[in-house]
N, C-alpha and C. Protein backbone atom coordinates (compact mmCIF):
# COMPACT_ATOMS: atom_id res chain seq x y z
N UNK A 1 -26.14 133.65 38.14
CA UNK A 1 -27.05 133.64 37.02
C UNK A 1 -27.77 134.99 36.90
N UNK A 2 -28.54 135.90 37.89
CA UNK A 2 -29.07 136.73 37.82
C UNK A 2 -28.21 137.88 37.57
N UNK A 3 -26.59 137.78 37.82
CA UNK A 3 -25.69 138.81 37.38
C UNK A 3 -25.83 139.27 35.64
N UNK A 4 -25.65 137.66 35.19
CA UNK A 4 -25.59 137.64 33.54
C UNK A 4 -26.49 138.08 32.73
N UNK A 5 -27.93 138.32 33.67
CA UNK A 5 -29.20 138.68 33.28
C UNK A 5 -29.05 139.83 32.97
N UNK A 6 -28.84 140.68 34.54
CA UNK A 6 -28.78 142.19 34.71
C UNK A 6 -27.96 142.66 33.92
N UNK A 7 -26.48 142.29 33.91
CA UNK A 7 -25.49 142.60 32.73
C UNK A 7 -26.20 142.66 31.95
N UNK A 8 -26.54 141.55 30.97
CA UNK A 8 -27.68 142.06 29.32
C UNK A 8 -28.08 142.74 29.14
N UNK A 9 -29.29 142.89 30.44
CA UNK A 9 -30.45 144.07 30.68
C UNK A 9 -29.62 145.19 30.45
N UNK A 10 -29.11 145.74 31.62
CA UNK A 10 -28.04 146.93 31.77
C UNK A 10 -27.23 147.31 30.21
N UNK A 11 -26.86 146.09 30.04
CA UNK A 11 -25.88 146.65 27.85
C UNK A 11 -27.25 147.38 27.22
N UNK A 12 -28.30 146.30 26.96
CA UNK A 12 -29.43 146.59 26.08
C UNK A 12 -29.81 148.08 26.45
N UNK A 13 -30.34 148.71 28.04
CA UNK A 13 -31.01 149.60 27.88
C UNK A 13 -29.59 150.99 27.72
N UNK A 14 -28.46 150.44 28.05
CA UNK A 14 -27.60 151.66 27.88
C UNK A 14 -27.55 151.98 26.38
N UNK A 15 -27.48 150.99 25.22
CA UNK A 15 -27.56 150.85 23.75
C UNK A 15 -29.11 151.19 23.55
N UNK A 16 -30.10 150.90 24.23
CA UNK A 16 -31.41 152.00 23.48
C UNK A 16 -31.33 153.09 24.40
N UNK A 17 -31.03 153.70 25.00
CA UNK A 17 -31.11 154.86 25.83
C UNK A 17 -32.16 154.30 26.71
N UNK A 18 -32.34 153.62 27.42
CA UNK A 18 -33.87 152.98 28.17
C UNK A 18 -33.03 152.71 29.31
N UNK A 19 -31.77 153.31 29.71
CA UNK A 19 -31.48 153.09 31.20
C UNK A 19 -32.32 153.74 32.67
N UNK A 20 -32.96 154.65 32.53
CA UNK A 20 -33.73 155.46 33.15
C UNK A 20 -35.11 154.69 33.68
N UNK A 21 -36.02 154.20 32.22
CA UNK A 21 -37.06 153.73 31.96
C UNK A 21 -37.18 152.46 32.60
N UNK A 22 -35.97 151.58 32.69
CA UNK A 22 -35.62 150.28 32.93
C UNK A 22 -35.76 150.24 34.31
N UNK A 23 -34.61 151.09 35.21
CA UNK A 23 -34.40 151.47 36.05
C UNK A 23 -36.27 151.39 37.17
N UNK A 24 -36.75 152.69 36.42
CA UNK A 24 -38.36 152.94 37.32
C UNK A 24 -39.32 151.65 36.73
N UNK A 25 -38.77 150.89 35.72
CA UNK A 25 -39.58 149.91 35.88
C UNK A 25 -39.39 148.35 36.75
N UNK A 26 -38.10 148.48 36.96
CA UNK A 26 -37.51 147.60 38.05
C UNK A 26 -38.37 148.06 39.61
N UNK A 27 -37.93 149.33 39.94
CA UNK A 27 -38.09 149.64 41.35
C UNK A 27 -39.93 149.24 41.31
N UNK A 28 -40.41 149.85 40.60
CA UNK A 28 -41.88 149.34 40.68
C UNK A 28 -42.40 148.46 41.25
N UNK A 29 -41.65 147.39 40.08
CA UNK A 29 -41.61 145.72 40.51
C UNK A 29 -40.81 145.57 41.99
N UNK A 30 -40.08 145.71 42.07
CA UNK A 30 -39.65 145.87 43.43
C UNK A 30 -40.75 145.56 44.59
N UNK A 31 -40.96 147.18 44.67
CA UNK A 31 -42.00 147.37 45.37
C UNK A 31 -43.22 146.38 45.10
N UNK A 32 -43.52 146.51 44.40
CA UNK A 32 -44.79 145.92 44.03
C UNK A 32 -45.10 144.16 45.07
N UNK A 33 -43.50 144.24 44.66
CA UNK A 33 -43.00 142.59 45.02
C UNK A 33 -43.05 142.81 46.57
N UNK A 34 -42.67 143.61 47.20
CA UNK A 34 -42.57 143.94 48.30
C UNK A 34 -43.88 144.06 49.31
N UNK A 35 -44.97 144.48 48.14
CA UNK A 35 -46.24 145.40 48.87
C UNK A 35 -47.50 143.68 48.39
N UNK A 36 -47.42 143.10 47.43
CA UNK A 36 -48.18 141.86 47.32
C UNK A 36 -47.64 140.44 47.94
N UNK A 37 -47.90 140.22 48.56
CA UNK A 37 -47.56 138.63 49.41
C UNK A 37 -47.83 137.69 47.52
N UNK A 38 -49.27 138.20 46.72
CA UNK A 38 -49.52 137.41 46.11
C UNK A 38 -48.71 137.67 45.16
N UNK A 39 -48.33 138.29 44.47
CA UNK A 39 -47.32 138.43 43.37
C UNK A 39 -46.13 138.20 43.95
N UNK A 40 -45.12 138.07 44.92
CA UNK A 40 -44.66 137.62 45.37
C UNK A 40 -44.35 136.25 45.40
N UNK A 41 -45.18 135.28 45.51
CA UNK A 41 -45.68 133.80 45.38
C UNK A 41 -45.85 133.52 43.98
N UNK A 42 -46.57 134.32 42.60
CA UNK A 42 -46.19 133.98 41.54
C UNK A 42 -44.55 134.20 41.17
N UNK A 43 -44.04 134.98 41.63
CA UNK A 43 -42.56 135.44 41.31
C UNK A 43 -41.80 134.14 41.53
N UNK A 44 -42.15 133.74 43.08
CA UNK A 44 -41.10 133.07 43.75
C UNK A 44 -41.30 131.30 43.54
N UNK A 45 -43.01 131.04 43.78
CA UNK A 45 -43.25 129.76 43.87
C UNK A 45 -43.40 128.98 42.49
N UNK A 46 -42.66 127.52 42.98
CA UNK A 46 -42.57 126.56 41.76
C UNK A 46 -43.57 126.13 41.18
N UNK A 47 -44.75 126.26 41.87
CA UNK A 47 -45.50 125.47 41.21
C UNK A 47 -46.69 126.38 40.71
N UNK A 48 -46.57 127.16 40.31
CA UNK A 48 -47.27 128.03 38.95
C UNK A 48 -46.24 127.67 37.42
N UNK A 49 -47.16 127.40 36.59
CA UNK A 49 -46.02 126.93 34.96
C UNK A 49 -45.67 128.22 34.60
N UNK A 50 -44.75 128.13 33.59
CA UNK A 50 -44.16 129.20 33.34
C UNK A 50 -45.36 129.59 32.49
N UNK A 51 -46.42 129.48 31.56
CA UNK A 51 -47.76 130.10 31.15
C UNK A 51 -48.16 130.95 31.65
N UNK A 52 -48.60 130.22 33.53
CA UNK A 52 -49.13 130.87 34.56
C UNK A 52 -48.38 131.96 35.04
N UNK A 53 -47.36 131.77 35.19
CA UNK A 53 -46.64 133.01 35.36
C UNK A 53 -46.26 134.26 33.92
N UNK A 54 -46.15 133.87 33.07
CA UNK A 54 -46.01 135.03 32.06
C UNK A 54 -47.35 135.32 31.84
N UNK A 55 -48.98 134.63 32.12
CA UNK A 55 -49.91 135.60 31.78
C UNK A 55 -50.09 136.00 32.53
N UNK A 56 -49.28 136.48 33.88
CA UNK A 56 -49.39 137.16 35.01
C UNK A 56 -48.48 138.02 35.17
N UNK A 57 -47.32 137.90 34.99
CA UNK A 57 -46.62 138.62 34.72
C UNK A 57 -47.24 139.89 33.39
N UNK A 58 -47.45 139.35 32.32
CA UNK A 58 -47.72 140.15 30.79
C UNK A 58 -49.44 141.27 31.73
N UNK A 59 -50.10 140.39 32.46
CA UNK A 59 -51.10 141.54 32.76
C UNK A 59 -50.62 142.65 33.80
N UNK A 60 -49.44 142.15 34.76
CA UNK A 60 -49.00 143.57 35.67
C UNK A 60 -48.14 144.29 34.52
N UNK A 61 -47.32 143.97 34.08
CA UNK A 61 -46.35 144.72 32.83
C UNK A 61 -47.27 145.32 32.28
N UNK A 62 -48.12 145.49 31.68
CA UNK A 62 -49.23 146.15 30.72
C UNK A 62 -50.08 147.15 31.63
N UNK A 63 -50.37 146.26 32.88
CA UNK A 63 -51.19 147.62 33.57
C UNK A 63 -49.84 149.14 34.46
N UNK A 64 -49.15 148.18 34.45
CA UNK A 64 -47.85 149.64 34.49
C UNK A 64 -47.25 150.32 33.57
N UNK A 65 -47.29 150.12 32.01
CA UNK A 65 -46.70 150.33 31.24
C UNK A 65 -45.42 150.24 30.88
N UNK A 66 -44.70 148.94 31.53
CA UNK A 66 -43.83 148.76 31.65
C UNK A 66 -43.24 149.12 29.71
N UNK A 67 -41.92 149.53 29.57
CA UNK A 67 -40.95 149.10 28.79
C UNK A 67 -41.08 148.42 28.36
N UNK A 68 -41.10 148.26 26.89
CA UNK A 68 -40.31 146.80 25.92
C UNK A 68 -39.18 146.24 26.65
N UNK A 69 -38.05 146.71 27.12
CA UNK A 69 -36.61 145.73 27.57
C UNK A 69 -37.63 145.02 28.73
N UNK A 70 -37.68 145.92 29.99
CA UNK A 70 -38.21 145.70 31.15
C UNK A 70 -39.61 144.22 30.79
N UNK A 71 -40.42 144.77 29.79
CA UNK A 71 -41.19 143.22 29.52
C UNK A 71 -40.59 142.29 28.70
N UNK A 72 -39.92 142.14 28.32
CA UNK A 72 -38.90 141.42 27.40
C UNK A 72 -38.37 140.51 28.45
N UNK A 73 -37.79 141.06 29.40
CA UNK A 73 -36.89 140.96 30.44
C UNK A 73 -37.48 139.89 31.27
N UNK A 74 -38.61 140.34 31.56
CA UNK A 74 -39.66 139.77 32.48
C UNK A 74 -40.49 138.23 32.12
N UNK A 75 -40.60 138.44 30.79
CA UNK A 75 -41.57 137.55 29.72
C UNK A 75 -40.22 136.42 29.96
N UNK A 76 -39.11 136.52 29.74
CA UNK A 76 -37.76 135.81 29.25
C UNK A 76 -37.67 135.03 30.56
N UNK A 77 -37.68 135.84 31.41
CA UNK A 77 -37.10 135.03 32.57
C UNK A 77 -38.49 134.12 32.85
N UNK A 78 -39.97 134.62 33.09
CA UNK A 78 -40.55 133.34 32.83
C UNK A 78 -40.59 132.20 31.95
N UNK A 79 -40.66 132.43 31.42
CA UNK A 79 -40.60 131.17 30.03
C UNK A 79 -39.81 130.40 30.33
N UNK A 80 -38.37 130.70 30.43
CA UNK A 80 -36.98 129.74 30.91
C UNK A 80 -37.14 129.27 32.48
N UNK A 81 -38.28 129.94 33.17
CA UNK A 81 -38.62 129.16 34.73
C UNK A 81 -37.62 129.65 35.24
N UNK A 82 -37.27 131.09 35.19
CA UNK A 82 -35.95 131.66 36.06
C UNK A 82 -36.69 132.94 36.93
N UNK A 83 -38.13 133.30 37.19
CA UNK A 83 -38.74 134.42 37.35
C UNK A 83 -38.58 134.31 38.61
N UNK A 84 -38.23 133.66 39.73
CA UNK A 84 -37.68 133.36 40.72
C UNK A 84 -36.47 133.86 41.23
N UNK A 85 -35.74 134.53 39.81
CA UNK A 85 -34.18 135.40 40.38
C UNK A 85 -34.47 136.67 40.05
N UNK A 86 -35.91 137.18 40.05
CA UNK A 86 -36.26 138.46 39.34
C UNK A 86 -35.82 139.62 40.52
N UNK A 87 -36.09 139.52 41.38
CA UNK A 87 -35.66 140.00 42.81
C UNK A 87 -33.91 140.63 42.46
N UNK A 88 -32.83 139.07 42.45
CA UNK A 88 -31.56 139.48 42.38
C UNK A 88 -31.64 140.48 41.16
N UNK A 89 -32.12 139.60 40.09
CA UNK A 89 -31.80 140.67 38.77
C UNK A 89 -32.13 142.31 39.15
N UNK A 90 -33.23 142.37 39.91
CA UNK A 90 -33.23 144.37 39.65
C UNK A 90 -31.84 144.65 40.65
N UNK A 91 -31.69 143.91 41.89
CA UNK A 91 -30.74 143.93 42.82
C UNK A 91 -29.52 144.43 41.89
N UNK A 92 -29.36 143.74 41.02
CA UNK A 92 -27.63 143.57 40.29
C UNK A 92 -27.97 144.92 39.12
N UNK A 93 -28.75 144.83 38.66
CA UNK A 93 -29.25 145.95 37.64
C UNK A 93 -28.99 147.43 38.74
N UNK A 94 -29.31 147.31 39.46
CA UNK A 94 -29.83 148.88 40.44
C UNK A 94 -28.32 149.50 40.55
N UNK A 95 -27.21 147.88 41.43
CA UNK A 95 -25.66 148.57 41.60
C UNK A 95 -25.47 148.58 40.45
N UNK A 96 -25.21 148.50 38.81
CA UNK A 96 -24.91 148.60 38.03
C UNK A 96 -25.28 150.32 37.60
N UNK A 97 -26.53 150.42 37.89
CA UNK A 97 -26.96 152.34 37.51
C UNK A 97 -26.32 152.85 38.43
N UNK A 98 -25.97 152.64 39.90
CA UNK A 98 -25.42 153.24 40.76
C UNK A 98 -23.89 153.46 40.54
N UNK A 99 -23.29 152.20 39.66
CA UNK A 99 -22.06 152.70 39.45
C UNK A 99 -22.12 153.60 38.25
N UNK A 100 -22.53 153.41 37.31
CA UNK A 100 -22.93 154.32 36.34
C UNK A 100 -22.70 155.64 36.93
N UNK A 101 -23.73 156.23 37.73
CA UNK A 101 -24.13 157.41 38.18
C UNK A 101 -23.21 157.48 39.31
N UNK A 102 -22.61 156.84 39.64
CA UNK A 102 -21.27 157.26 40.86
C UNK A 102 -22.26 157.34 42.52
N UNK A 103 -23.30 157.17 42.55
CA UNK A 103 -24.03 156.88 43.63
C UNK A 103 -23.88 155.71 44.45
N UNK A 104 -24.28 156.03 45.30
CA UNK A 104 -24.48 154.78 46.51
C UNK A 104 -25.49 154.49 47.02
N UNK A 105 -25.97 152.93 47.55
CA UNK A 105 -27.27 152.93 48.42
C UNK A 105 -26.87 152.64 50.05
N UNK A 106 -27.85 153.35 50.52
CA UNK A 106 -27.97 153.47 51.75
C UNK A 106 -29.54 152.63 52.20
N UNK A 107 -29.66 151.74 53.52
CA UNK A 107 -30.71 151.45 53.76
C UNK A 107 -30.83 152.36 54.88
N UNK A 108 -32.14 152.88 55.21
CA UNK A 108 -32.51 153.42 56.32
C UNK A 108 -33.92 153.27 56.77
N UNK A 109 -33.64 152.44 57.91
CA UNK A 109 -34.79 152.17 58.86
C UNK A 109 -35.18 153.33 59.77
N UNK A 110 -36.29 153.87 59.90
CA UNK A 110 -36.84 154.81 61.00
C UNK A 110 -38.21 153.97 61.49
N UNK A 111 -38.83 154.63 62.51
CA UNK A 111 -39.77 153.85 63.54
C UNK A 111 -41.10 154.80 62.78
N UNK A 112 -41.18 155.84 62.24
CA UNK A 112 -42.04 156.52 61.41
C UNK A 112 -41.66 157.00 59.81
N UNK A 113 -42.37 156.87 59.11
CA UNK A 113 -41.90 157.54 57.50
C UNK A 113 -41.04 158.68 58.04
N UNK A 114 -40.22 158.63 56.89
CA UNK A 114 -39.52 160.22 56.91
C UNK A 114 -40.26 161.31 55.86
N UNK A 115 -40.19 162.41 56.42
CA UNK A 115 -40.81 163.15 55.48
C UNK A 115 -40.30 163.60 54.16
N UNK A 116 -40.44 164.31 53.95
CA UNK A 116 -39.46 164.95 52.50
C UNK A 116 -38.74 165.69 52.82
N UNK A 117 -38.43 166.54 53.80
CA UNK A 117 -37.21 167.26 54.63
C UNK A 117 -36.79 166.42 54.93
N UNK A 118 -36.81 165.37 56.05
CA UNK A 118 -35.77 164.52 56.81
C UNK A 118 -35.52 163.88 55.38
N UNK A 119 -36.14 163.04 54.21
CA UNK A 119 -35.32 162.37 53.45
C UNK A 119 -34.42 163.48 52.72
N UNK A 120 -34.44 164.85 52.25
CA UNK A 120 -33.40 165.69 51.75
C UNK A 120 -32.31 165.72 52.46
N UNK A 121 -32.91 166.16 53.55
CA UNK A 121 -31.75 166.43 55.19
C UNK A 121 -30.95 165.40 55.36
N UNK A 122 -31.02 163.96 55.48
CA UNK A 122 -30.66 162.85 55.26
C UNK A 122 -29.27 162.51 54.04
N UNK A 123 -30.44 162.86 52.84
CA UNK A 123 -28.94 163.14 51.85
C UNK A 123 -28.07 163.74 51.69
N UNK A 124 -28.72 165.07 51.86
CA UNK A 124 -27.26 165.76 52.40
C UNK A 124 -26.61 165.51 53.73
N UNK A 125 -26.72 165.18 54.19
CA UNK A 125 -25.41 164.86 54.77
C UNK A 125 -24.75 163.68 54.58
N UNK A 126 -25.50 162.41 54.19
CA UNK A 126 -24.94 161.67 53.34
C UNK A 126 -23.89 161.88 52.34
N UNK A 127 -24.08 162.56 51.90
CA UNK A 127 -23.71 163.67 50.57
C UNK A 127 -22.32 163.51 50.99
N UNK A 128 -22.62 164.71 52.05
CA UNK A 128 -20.81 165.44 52.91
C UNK A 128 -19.96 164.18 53.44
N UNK A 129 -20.98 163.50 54.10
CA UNK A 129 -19.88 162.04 54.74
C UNK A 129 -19.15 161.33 53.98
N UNK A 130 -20.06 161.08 52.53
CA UNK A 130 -19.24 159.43 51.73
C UNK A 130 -18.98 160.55 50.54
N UNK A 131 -19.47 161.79 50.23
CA UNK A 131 -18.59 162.35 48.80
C UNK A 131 -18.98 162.19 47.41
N UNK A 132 -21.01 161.02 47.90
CA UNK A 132 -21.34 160.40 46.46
C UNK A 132 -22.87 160.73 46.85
N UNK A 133 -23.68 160.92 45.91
CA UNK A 133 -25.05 160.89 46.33
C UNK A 133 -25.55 159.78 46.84
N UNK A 134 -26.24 159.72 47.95
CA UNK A 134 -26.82 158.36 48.08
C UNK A 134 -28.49 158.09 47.51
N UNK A 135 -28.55 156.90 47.25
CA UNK A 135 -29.42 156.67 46.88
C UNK A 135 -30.19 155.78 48.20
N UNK A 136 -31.26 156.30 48.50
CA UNK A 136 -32.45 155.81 49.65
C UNK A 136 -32.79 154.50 49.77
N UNK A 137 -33.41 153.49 50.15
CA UNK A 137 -33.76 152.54 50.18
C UNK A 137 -34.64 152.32 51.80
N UNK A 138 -35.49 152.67 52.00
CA UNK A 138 -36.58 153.31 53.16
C UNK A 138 -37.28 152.07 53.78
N UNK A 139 -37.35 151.85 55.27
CA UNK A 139 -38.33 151.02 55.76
C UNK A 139 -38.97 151.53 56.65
N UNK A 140 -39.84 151.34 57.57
CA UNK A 140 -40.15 151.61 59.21
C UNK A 140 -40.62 150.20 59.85
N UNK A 141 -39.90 150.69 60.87
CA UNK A 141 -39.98 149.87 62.48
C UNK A 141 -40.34 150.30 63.06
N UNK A 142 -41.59 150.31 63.24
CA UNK A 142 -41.64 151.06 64.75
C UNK A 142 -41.71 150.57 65.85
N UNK A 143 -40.79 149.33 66.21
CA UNK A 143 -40.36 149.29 67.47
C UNK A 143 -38.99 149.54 67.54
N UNK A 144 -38.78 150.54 66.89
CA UNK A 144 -36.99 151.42 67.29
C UNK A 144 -37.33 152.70 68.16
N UNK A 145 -38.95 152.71 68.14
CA UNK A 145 -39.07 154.02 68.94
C UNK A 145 -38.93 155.15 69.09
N UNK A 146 -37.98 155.53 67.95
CA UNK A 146 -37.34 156.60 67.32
C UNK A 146 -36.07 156.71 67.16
N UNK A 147 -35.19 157.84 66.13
CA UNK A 147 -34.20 157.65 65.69
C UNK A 147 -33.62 156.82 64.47
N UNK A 148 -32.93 156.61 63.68
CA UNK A 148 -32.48 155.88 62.72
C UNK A 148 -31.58 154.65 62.88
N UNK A 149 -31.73 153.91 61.73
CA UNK A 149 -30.81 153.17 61.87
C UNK A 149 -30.45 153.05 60.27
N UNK A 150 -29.28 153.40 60.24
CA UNK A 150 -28.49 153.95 58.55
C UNK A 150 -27.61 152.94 58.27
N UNK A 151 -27.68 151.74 57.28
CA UNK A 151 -26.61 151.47 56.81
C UNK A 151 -26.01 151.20 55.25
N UNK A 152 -24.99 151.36 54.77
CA UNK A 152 -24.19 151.64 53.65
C UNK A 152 -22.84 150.85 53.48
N UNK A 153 -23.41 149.95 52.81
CA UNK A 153 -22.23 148.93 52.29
C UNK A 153 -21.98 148.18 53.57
N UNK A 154 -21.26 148.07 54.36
CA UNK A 154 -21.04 146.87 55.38
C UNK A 154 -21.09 147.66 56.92
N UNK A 155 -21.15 149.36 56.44
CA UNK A 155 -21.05 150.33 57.50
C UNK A 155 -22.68 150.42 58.30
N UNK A 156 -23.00 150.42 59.46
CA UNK A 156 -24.10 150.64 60.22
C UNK A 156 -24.04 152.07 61.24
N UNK A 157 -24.81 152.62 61.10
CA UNK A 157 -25.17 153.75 62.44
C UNK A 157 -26.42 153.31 62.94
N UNK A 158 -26.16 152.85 64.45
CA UNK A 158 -27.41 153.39 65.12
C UNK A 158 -27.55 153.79 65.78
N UNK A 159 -28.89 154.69 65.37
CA UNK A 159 -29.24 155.91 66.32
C UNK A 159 -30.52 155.60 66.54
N UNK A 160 -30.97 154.60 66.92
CA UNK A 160 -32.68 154.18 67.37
C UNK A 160 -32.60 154.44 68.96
N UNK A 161 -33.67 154.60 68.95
CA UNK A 161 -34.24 154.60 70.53
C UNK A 161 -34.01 153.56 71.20
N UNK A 162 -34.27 152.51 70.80
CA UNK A 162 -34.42 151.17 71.05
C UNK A 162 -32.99 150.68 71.40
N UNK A 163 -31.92 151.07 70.51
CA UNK A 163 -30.95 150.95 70.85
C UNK A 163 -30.24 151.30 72.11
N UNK A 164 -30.46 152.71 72.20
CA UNK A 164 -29.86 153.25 73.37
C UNK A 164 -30.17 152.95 74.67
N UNK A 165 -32.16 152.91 74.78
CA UNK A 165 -32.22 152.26 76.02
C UNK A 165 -31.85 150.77 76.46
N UNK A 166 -31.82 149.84 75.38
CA UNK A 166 -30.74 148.63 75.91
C UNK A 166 -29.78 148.95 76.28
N UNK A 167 -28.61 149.26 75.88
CA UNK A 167 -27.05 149.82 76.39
C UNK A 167 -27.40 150.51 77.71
N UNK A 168 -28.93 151.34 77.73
CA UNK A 168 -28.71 152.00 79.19
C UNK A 168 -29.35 151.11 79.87
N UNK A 169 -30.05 150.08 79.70
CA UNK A 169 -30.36 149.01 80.22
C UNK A 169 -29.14 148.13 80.52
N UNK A 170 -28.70 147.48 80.20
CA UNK A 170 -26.88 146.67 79.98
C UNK A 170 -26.20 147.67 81.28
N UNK A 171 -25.93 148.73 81.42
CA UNK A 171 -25.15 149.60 81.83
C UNK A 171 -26.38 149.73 83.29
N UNK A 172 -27.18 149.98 83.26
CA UNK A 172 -27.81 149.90 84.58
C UNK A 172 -27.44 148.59 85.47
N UNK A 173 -27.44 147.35 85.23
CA UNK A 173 -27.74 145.92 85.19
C UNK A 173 -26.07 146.08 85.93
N UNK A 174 -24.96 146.35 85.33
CA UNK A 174 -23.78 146.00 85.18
C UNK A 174 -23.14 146.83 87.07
N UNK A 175 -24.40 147.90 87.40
CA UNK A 175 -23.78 148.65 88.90
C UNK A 175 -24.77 147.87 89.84
């Protein structure tokens, strides 16, 4: 269901030129969704009406300036009591710009923020390995202790701290 959404979304803003606009107003929400436990719970939980949720929805859309599609988008899926797949929808919307743009996402966990060198440094070599720009998708752990942990499509690297001293833990244990 949330494919058929994003598809729409994705036709509509490529036909107004609002693929860009759409795009930073998704990740927002994203985040946003990510950074409020409480908006989160209007997004996800059943028992707010769909009212309750579109005049909650219509006041974050307005204080971000969201887009016409992007509030359209948003307003729609409450009303029909679907604001609950809003999550998948940017999900399916995001690989859709990524194929567009021939990019890829990468998740990468570190135990501290990366800075703006390590995230450049990062892409490029991303870059050289897969042949496509990657596109970021950033967390921290910091019980990895240091080092990364990179993964892309079904592929994983790790290079955490945390990692290695288990294995040298395992490997101590084993003489």
């Amino acid at each position: 269901m949330a494919g058929r959404y994003a598809t729409a979304v994705f036709e509509l803003a490529q036909e107004e030129n609002t693929v860009d606009a759409t795009e930073h107003d998704f990740l927002a929400l994203k985040a946003m969704m990510a950074d409020s436990s409480d908006l989160y719970r209007l997004v996800r939980a059943p028992v707010f009406s769909s009212e309750e949720q579109e005049k909650g929805m219509k006041a974050i859309l307005a204080a971000m300036q969201a887009s016409p599609l992007t509030t359209r988008t948003v307003l729609l899926l409450a009303a029909k009591r679907r604001l609950f797949i809003l999550s998948d929808v940017i999900r399916s919307f995001e690989k859709m710009v990524e194929r567009l743009r021939g990019e890829i996402s990468a998740q990468v966990t570190s135990a501290r923020p990366l800075t703006d060198a390590q995230t450049t440094e990062l892409k490029d070599i991303l870059r050289a390995k897969l042949g496509r720009e990657a596109r970021l998708e950033t967390k921290v752990d910091p019980s990895l202790l240091g080092g990364l942990v990179v993964k892309v499509g079904s592929r994983m690297i790790d290079s955490s701290l945390r990692t290695k001293l288990d294995g040298l833990r395992l490997a101590m244990r084993g003489h």
